[in-house]
Protein backbone atom coordinates (compact mmCIF):
# COMPACT_ATOMS: atom_id res chain seq x y z
CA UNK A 1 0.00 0.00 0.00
CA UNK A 2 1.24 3.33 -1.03
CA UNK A 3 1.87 6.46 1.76
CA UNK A 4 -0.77 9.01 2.00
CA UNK A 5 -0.37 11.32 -1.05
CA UNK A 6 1.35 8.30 -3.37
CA UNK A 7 -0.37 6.07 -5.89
CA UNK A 8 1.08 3.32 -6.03
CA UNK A 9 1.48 1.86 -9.69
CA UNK A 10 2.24 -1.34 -11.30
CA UNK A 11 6.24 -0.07 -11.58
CA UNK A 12 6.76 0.86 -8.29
CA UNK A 13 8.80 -2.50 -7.10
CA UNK A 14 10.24 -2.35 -10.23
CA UNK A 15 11.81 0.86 -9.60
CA UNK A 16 12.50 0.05 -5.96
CA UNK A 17 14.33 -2.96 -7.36
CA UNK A 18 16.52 -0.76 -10.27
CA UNK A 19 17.54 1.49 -7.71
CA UNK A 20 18.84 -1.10 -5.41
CA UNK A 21 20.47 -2.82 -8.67
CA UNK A 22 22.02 0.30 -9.57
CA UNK A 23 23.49 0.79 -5.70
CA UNK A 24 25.30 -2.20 -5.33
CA UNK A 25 26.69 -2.04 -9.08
CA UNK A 26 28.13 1.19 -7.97
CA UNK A 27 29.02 0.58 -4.67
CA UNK A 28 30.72 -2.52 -5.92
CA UNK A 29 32.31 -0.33 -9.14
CA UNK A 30 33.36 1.82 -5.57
CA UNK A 31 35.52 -0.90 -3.73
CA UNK A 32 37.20 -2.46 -7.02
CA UNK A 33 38.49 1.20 -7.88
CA UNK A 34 39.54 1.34 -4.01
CA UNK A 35 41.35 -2.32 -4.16
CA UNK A 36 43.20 -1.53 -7.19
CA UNK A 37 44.58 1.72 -5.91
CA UNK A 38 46.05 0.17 -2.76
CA UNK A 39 43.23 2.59 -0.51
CA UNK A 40 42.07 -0.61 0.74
CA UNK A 41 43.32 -4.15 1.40
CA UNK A 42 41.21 -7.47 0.43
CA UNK A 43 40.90 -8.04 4.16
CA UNK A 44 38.89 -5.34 5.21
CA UNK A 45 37.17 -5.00 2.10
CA UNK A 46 35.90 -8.68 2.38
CA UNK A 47 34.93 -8.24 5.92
CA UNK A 48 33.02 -4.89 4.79
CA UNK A 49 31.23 -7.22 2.70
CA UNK A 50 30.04 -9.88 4.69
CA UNK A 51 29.00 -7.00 7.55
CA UNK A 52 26.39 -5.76 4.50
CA UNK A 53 25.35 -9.43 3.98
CA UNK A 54 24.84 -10.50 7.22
CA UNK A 55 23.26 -7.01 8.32
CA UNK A 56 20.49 -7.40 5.44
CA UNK A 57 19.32 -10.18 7.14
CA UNK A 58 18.92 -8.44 10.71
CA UNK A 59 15.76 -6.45 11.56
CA UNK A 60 17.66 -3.27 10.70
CA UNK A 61 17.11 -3.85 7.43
CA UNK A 62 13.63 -2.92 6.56
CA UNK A 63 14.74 0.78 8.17
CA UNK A 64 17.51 0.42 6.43
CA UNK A 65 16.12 0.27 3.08
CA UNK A 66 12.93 2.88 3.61
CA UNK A 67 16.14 5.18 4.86
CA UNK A 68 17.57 4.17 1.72
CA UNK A 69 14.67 4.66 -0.48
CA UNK A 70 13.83 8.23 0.93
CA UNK A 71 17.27 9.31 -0.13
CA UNK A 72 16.96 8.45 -3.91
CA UNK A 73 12.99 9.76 -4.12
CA UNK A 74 13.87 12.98 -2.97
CA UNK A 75 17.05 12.79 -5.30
CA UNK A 76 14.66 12.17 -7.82
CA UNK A 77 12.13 14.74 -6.85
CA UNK A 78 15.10 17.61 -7.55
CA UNK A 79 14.22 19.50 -10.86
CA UNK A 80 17.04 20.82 -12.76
């Protein structure tokens, strides 16, 4: 169900689900650039990784995510 003020349309989780694509392509595009100029060694990096797996599966997640998803609709709400 949408929030007050929304409709909610047949694209909606497909958007939701693009946007989340499009964050972990560029957050992984992100830590290769920052392996391959020596910023960051495989160790932490890995263990950076498995903290966002295993943390997706907490209850933080859900708040996580609306957090997440209020950042890029008011991105896209800017009009240039």
């Amino acid at each position: 169900m949408a929030p007050p003020g929304r409709e909610s349309g047949p694209t909606e989780g497909v958007i939701s689900v693009a946007i989340s694509l499009s964050v972990v392509l560029l957050l992984a595009i992100i830590l290769v650039v920052l392996l391959r100029g020596g910023s960051i060694k495989a160790g932490p990096a890995i263990v950076a990784v498995l903290f966002g797996f295993f943390l997706a599966s907490t209850g933080m997640a859900p708040s996580i995510n609306r957090f997440l998803n209020s950042i890029a609709d008011t991105i896209n709400s800017i009009n240039f």
